[in-house]
Structures are given as structure tokens and as C-alpha cells.
Protein backbone atom coordinates (compact mmCIF):
# COMPACT_ATOMS: atom_id res chain seq x y z
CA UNK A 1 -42.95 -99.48 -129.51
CA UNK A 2 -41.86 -101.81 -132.31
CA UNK A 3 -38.05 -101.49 -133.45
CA UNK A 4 -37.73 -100.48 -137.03
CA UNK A 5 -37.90 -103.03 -139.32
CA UNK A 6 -34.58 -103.93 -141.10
CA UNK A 7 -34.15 -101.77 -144.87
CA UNK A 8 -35.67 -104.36 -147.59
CA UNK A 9 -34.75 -104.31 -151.27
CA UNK A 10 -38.09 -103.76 -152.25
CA UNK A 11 -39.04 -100.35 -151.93
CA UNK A 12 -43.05 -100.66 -151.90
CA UNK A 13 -42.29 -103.57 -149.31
CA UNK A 14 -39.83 -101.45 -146.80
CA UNK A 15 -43.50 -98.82 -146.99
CA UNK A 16 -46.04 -101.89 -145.81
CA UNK A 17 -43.07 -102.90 -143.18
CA UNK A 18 -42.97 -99.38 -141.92
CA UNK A 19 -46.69 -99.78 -141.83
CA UNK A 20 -46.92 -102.39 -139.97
CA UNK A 21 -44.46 -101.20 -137.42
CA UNK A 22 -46.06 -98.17 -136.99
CA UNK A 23 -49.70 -99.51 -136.37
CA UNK A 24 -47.95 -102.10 -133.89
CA UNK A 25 -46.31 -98.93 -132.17
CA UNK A 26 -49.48 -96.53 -132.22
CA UNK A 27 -51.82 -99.05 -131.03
CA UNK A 28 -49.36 -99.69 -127.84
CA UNK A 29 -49.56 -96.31 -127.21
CA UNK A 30 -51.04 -95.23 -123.45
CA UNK A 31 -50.16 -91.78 -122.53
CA UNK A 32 -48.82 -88.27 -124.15
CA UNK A 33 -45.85 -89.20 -123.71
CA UNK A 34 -45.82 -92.60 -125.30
CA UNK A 35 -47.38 -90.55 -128.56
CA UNK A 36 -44.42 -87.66 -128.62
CA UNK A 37 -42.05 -90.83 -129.06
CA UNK A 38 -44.33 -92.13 -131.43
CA UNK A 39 -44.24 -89.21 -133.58
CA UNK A 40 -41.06 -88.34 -133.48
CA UNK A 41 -39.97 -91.80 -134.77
CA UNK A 42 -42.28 -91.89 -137.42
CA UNK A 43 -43.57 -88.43 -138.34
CA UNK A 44 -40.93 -86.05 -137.14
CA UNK A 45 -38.27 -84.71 -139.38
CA UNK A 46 -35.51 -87.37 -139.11
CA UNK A 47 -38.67 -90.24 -138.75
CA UNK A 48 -39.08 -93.03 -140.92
CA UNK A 49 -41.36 -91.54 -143.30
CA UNK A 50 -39.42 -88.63 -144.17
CA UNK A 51 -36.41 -91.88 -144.62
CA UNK A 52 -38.71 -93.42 -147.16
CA UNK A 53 -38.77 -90.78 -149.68
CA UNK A 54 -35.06 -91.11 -150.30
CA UNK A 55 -36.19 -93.92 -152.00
CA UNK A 56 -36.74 -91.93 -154.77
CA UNK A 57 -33.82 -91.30 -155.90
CA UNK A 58 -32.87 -95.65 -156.64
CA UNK A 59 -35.90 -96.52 -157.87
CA UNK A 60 -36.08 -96.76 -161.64
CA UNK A 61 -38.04 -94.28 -163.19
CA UNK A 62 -41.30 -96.26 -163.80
CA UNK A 63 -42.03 -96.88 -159.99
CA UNK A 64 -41.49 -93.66 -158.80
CA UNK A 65 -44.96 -92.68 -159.32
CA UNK A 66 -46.01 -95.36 -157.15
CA UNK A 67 -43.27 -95.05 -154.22
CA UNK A 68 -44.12 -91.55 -153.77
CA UNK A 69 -47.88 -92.19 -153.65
CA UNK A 70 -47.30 -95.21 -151.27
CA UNK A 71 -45.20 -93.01 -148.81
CA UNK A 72 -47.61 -89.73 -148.87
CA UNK A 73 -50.57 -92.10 -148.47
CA UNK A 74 -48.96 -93.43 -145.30
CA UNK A 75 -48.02 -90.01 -144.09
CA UNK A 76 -51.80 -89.11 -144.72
CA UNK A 77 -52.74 -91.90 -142.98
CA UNK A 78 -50.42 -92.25 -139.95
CA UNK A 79 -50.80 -88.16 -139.47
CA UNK A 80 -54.82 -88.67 -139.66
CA UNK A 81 -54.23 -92.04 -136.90
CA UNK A 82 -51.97 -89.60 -134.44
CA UNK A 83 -54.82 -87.16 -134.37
CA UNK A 84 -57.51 -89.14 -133.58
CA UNK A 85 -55.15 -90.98 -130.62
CA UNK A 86 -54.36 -87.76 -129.86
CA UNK A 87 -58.07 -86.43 -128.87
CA UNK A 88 -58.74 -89.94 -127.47
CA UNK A 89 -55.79 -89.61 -124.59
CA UNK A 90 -57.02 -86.30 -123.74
CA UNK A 91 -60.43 -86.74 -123.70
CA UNK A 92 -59.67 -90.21 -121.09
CA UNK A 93 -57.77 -87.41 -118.69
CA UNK A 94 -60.04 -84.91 -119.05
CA UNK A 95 -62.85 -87.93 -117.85
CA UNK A 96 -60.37 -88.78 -115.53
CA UNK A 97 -60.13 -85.16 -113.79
CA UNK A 98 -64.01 -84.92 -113.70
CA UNK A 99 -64.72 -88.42 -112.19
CA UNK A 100 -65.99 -88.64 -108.72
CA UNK A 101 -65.00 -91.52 -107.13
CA UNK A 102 -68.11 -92.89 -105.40
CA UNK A 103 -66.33 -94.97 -103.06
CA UNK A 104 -64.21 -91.96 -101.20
CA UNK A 105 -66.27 -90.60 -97.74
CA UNK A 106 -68.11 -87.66 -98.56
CA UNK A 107 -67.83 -84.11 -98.81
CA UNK A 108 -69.75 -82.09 -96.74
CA UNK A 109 -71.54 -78.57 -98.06
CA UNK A 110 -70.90 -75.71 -95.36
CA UNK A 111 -74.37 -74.87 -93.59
CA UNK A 112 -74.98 -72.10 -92.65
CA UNK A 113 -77.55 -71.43 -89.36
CA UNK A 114 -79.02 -68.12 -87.64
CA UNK A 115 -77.39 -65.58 -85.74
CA UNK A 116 -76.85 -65.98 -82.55
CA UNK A 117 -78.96 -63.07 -81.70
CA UNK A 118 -82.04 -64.39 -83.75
CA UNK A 119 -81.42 -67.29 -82.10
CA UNK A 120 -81.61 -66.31 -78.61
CA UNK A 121 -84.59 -64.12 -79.45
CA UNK A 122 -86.27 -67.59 -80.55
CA UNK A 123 -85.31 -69.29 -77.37
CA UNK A 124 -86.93 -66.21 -75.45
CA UNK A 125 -90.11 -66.06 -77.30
CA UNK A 126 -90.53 -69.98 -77.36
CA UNK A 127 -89.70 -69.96 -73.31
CA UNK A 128 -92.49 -66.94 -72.72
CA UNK A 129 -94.63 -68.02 -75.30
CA UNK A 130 -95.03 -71.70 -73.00
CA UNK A 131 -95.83 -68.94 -70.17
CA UNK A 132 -99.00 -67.66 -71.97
CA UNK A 133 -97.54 -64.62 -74.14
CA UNK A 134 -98.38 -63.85 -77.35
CA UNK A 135 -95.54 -62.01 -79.59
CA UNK A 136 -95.97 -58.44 -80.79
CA UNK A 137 -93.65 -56.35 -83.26
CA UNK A 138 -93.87 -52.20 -84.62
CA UNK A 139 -91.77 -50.18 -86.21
CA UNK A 140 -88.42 -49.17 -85.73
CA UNK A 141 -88.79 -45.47 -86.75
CA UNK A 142 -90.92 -44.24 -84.38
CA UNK A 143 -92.95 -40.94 -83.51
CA UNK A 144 -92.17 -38.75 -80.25
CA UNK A 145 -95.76 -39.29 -79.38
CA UNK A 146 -95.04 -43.43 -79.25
CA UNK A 147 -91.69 -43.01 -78.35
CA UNK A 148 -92.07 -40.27 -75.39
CA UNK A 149 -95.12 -38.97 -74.65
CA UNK A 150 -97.52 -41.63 -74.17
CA UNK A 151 -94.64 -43.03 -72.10
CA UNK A 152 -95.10 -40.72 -69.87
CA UNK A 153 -91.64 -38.78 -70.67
CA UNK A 154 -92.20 -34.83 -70.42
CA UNK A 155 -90.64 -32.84 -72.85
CA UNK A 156 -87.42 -31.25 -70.45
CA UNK A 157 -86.62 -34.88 -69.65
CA UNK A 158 -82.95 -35.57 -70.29
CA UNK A 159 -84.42 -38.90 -72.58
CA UNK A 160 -85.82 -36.97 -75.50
CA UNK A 161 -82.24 -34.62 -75.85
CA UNK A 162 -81.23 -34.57 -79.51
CA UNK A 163 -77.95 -35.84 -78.65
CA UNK A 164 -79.40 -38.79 -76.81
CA UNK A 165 -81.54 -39.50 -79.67
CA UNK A 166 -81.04 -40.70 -83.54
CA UNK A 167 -83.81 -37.90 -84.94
CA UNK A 168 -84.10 -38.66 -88.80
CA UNK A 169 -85.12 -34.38 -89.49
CA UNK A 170 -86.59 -31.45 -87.47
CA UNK A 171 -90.88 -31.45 -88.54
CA UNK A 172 -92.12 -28.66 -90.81
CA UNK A 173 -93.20 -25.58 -88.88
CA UNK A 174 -96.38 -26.22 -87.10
CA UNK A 175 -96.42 -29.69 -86.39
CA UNK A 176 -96.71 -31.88 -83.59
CA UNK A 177 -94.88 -34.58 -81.76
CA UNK A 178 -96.30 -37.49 -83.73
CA UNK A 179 -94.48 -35.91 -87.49
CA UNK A 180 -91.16 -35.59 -85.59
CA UNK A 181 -89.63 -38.91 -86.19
CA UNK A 182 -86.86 -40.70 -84.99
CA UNK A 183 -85.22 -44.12 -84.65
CA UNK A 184 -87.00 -46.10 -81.20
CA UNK A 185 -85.18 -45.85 -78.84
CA UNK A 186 -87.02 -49.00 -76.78
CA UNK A 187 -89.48 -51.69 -77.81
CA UNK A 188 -91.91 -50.30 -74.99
CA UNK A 189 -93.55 -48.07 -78.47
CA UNK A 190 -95.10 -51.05 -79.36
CA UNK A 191 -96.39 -51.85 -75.60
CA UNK A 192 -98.13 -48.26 -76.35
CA UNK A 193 -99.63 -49.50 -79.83
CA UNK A 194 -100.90 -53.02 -78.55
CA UNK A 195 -102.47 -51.56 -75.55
CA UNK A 196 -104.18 -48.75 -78.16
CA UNK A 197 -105.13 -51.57 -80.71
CA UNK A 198 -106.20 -54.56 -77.81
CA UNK A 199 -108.09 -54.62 -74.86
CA UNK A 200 -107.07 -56.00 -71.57
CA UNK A 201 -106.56 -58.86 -70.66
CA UNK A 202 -103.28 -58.38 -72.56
CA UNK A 203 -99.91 -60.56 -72.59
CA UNK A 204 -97.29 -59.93 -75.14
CA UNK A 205 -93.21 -60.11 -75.59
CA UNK A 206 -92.25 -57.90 -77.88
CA UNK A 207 -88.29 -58.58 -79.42
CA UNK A 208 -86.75 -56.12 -81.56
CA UNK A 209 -84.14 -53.64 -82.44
CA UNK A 210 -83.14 -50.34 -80.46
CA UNK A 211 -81.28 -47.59 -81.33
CA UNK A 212 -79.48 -45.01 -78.64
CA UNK A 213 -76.07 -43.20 -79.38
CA UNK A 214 -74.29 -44.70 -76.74
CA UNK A 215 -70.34 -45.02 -76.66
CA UNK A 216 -69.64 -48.44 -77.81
CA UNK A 217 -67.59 -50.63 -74.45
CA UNK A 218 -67.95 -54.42 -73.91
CA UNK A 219 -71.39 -53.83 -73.15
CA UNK A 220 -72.82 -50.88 -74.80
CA UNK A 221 -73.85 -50.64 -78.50
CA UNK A 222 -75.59 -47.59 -80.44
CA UNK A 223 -77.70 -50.94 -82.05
CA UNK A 224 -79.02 -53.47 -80.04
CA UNK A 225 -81.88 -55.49 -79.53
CA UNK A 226 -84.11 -55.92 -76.50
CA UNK A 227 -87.03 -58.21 -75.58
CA UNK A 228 -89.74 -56.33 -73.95
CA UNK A 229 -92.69 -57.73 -72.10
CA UNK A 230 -96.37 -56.48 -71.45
CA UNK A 231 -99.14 -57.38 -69.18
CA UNK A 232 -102.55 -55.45 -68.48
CA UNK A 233 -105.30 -56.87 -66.61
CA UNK A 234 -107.39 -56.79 -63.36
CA UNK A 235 -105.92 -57.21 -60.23
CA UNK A 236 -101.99 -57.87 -61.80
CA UNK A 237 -99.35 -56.98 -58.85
CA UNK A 238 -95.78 -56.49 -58.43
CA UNK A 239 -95.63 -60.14 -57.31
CA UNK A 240 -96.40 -61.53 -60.66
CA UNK A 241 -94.00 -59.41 -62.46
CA UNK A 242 -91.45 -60.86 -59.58
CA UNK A 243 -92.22 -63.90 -60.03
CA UNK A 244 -92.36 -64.24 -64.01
CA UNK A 245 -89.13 -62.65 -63.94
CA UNK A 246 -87.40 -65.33 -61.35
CA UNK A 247 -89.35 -67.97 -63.66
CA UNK A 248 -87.50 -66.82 -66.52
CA UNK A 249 -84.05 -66.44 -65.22
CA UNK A 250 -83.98 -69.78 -63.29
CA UNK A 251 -85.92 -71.45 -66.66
CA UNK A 252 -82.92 -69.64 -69.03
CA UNK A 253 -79.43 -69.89 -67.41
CA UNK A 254 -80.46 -72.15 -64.73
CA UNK A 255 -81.86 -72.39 -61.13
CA UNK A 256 -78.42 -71.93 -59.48
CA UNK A 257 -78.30 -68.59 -61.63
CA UNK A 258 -77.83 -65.43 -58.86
CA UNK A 259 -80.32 -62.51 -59.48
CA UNK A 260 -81.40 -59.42 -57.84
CA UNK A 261 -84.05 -56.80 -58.06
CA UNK A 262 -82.82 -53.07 -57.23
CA UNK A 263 -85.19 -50.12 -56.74
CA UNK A 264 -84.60 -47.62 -59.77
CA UNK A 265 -86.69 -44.92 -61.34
CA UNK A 266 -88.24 -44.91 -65.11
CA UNK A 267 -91.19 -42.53 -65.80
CA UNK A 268 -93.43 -44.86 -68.00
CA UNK A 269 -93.63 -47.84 -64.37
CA UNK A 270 -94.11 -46.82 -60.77
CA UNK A 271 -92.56 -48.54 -58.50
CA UNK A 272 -89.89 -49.18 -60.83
CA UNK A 273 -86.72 -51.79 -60.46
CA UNK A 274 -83.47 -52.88 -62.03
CA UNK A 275 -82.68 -56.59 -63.32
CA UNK A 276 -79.43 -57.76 -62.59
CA UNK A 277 -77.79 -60.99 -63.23
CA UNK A 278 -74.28 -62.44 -62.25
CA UNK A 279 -71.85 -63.44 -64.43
CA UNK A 280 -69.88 -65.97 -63.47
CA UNK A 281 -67.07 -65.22 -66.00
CA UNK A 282 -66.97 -61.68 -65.19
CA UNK A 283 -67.11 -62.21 -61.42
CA UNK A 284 -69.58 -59.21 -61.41
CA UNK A 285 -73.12 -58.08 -61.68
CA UNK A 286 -74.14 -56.88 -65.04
CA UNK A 287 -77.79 -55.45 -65.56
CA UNK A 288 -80.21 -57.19 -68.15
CA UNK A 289 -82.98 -54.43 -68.15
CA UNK A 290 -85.22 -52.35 -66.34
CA UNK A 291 -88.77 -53.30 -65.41
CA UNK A 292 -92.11 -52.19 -63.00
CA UNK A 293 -95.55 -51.11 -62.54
CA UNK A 294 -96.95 -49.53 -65.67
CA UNK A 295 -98.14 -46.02 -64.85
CA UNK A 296 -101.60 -44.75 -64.15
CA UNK A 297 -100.53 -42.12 -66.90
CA UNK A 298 -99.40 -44.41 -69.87
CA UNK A 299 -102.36 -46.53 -69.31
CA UNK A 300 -104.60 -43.52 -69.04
CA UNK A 301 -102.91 -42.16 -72.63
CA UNK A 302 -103.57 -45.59 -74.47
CA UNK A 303 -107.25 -45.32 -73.27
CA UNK A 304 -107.12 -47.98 -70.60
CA UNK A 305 -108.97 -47.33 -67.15
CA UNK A 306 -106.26 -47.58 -64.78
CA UNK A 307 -108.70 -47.41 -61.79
CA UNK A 308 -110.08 -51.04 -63.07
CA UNK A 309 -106.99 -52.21 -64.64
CA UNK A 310 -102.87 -51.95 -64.09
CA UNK A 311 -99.68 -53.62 -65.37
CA UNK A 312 -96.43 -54.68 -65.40
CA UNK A 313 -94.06 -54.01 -67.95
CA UNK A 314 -90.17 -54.97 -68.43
CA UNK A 315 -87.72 -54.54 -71.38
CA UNK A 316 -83.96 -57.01 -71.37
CA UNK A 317 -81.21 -56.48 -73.35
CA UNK A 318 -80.88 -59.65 -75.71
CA UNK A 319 -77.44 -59.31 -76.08
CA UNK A 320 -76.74 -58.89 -72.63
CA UNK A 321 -78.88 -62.27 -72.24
CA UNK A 322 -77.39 -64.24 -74.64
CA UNK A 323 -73.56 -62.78 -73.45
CA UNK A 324 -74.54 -64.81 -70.02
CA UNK A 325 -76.15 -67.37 -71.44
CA UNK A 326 -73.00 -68.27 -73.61
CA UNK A 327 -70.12 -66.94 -71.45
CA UNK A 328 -69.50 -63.92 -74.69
CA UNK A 329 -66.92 -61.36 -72.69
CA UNK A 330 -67.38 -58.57 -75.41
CA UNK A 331 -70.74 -57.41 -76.66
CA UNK A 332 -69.25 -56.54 -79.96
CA UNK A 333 -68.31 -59.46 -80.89
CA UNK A 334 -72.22 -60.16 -82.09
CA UNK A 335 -71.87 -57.53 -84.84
CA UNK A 336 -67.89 -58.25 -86.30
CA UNK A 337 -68.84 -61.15 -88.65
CA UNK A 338 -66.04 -62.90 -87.51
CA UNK A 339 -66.62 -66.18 -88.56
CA UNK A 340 -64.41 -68.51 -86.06
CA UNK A 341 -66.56 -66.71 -83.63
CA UNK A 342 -70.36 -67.51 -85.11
CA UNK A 343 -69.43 -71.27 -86.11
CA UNK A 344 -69.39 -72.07 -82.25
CA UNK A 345 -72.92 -71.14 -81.83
């Protein structure tokens, strides 16, 4: 800022010195600061314009008229110059606060990527669709006929119990087993619907969501997702479903990966095994899924000859896969959201 000009006889010529000093001052203005100052000196209550109009009172008489025009015009005019400075500083720091500096290292927008689960259930498909199987899907809410009895379950079989089983309502009086619905409670209802739909030679995967009310552990969940696997044709053996199995277990976690087959019971294959796998981090056994010889009777109730043709069917657990495959201890983990836990996969 300017100093203030020294008091001149002259009153008109103290007004174009107080002028001068405050254009000088105003223009050497940079920040809001700077501009408080410069209004306090010259526009505030004890500033130098408010001084000049005690030059009223030792003027003679003909030149007040023109005094007190001369020092309202320059209040006008130095009020009207503060203003516009005024919007000019804060429009340069509002510019300021929006500019992106081009030459800082970007940003990065979080990306988000699929679940873990889809993802392994892509990795499965892809891996068995190289083996020669096509991919089949159905409905989750299923009928008793698709869901039971064309699986060869009978009706005093502990599987179809209403408390092992998420039935949606009991069927109006007088219907049968395909109006009573409920959610699936394994993908093998769509094994029964491709084989119903397609001839043999048939070779599917089927991935998809299950629903059982079991009592949630580290490896049990009322909602989970298996990946079942179909094939019909002439002459098909226990070997190949032995040997497609290995294949896939030594192609998926590796061909160091320990497995074992143990004789079970299921009523829709005969003879019928267990797939177990061992997990390394667990130091145990843990089972991925059931599989076996599709029975004369479920091929016989999708209107298949099972004196020319037979099967092998088996349905994994894709959690229980990908819980290997990834070294997961808890199963529930997939379904918490917790996001420090899906931004490692």
C-alpha cells in the first residue's frame, strides 16, 4: 500500500491525491487480506474518505458544492473498484480449488471385479468346458417331481422331510407332486430336465445355487452353490467318471493335490461314492461332493433306455472348491461382504 499523502491546502487537490493513493494501493492488492487493509484505510469509518468531508467545514461557501461532490464521487467510485477486486480474488481461489494439476501422478478409480464365487464357477466351467461339456442351468424353485421323484427318492425317504426342506406352501387339495413347490435342494433337477429335453449322447456341467436348512459351521451354509456334472451315452463306465474326476482335481489345485474316492450311498447313482480332497491348511480331509452311476430308474423316468444307455453323474460344492483352492478357513466368509476380505481375490 501507498502511505497517505501529506494534507494539501487545496481541498479539491488533497481528493485527486487521495485518489491517486488509493488506485496505487488497490491495484497492489493480491489477497483478502491485502483488500480488508485496503478498505479499512480508505473506506472504513476512520478512512481517508470519511477524513475528507471535514473539509467542509473550511472551505468557503462557494466550493462546498464541489468538495462534497468530489469526495462522494470518489467514495462511489473507490466502493464500486473494491467490489469488483473483491469478486476477482475470489473467483482466482475458487479456480484455484478446482484446478487439477496435470503434472501430479494419477488417481486411480476403485474397480470393482466378480465374486469370488462367480469367479470360481467361471474357472470350473471354462476347465470342463475344454473337456467337451456343454453348460446347462434351471430353476431354482423346483417341483417334488424334479426335485425327488424322478431322482429316484421315495416318498418316506428322510430327503423330502419338511424340516429338511425350504417348501414355499402345502398344494391345494388334490394335487400332485409336480404343484408342491419348493426351493432345489441340488442342481441334479436340471440333470432330470436336460436328459427329458436332449437325447444321449449328453455332456453338461450344470453350476448353480442350492438351498438346504442346514446349521451354518465353517463349512455348512443353508445357501450355497454347487457345480453338477452329467453324462449319458453308450457304453460310459465308472472309469470315466474316475478318471474325469482325477483330471479335474489334479487340472484345479494341482497334480500334487491328495484325493480319495469313498463308497457312499445316494438313491438317484448306483454304485455311488464320496469326493474328498485334503486341505493342506486344515490338515484334514474335507468332502467336495458326492458322485456315481446314474440309476437304471432316473434314466428310465426321463425316458432314456437304460438297457442301451447309462451314466455318470456328480454334484461339488463350489464353495468348498474355491475354500481349497484359495486356502479360505471359514465358509462364511463368502457371504459377509467384508470388503478387506473380497479385495484379495
Amino acid at each position: 500500500m501507498s502511505q497517505d499523502s501529506a494534507p494539501t491546502a487545496d481541498p479539491l487537490q488533497e481528493i485527486e491525491a487521495t485518489t491517486a493513493d488509493a488506485d496505487a494501493g488497490l491495484a497492489a492488492v493480491t489477497n483478502a487480506d491485502e483488500l480488508e487493509a485496503f478498505r479499512i484505510q480508505f473506506l472504513g469509518t476512520k478512512g481517508r474518505v470519511k477524513g475528507l468531508m471535514k473539509l467542509l467545514g473550511k472551505v468557503p461557501g462557494d466550493q462546498k458544492k464541489a468538495v462534497g461532490q468530489g469526495v462522494n464521487a470518489l467514495q462511489k467510485r473507490l466502493q464500486s473498484a473494491f467490489e469488483e477486486k473483491k469478486q476477482a480474488l475470489t473467483a482466482g481461489a475458487t479456480e484455484a480449488a478446482d484446478a487439477i494439476d496435470v503434472t501430479e501422478p494419477g488417481v486411480a478409480p476403485p474397480v470393482g471385479n466378480l465374486h469370488l464365487l462367480l469367479r470360481t464357477a467361471d474357472e470350473l466351467t471354462d476347465l470342463f468346458g475344454r473337456m467337451g461339456f456343454d453348460v446347462a442351468s434351471g430353476p431354482e424353485v423346483e417341483d417334488e417331481f424334479h426335485n425327488f421323484v424322478a431322482l429316484n427318492i421315495p416318498e418316506q425317504h428322510p430327503a423330502r422331510d419338511p424340516l429338511d426342506n425350504f417348501y414355499l406352501a402345502d398344494p391345494p387339495e388334490g394335487r400332485d407332486e409336480k404343484h408342491l413347490r419348493l426351493l432345489r435342494t441340488q442342481t441334479s433337477t436340471v440333470q432330470i430336465r436336460v436328459m427329458q429335453t436332449q437325447p444321449p449322447p449328453i455332456r453338461v456341467v450344470i453350476p448353480g445355487r442350492v438351498y438346504r436348512p442346514d446349521t451354518h459351521d465353517d463349512t455348512h451354509l443353508s445357501m450355497f452353490h454347487q457345480l453338477e456334472a452329467l453324462v449319458v451315452d453308450e457304453n460310459v463306465t465308472m472309469v470315466d467318471l474316475k478318471s474325469t474326476i482325477t483330471q479335474f482335481v489334479h487340472a484345479y489345485f494341482g497334480p500334487e493335490t491328495k484325493m480319495r474316492f469313498r463308497a457312499s450311498f445316494f438313491p438317484f447313482t448306483e454304485p455311488s461314492a464320496e469326493v474328498d480332497v485334503f486341505f493342506e491348511d486344515k490338515q484334514q480331509w474335507i468332502e467336495l461332493g458326492g458322485c456315481g452311476m446314474v440309476h437304471p430308474n432316473v434314466l428310465t423316468a426321463c425316458g432314456i433306455d437304460p438297457t442301451k444307455y447309462s451314466g455318470w453323474a456328480f454334484g461339488f460344492g463350489i464353495e468348498r472348491i474355491a475354500m481349497r483352492k484359495y486356502g479360505i478357513p471359514n465358509i462364511r466368509l463368502f457371504i459377509e461382504n467384508d470388503v478387506r476380505f473380497l479385495r484379495q481375490f
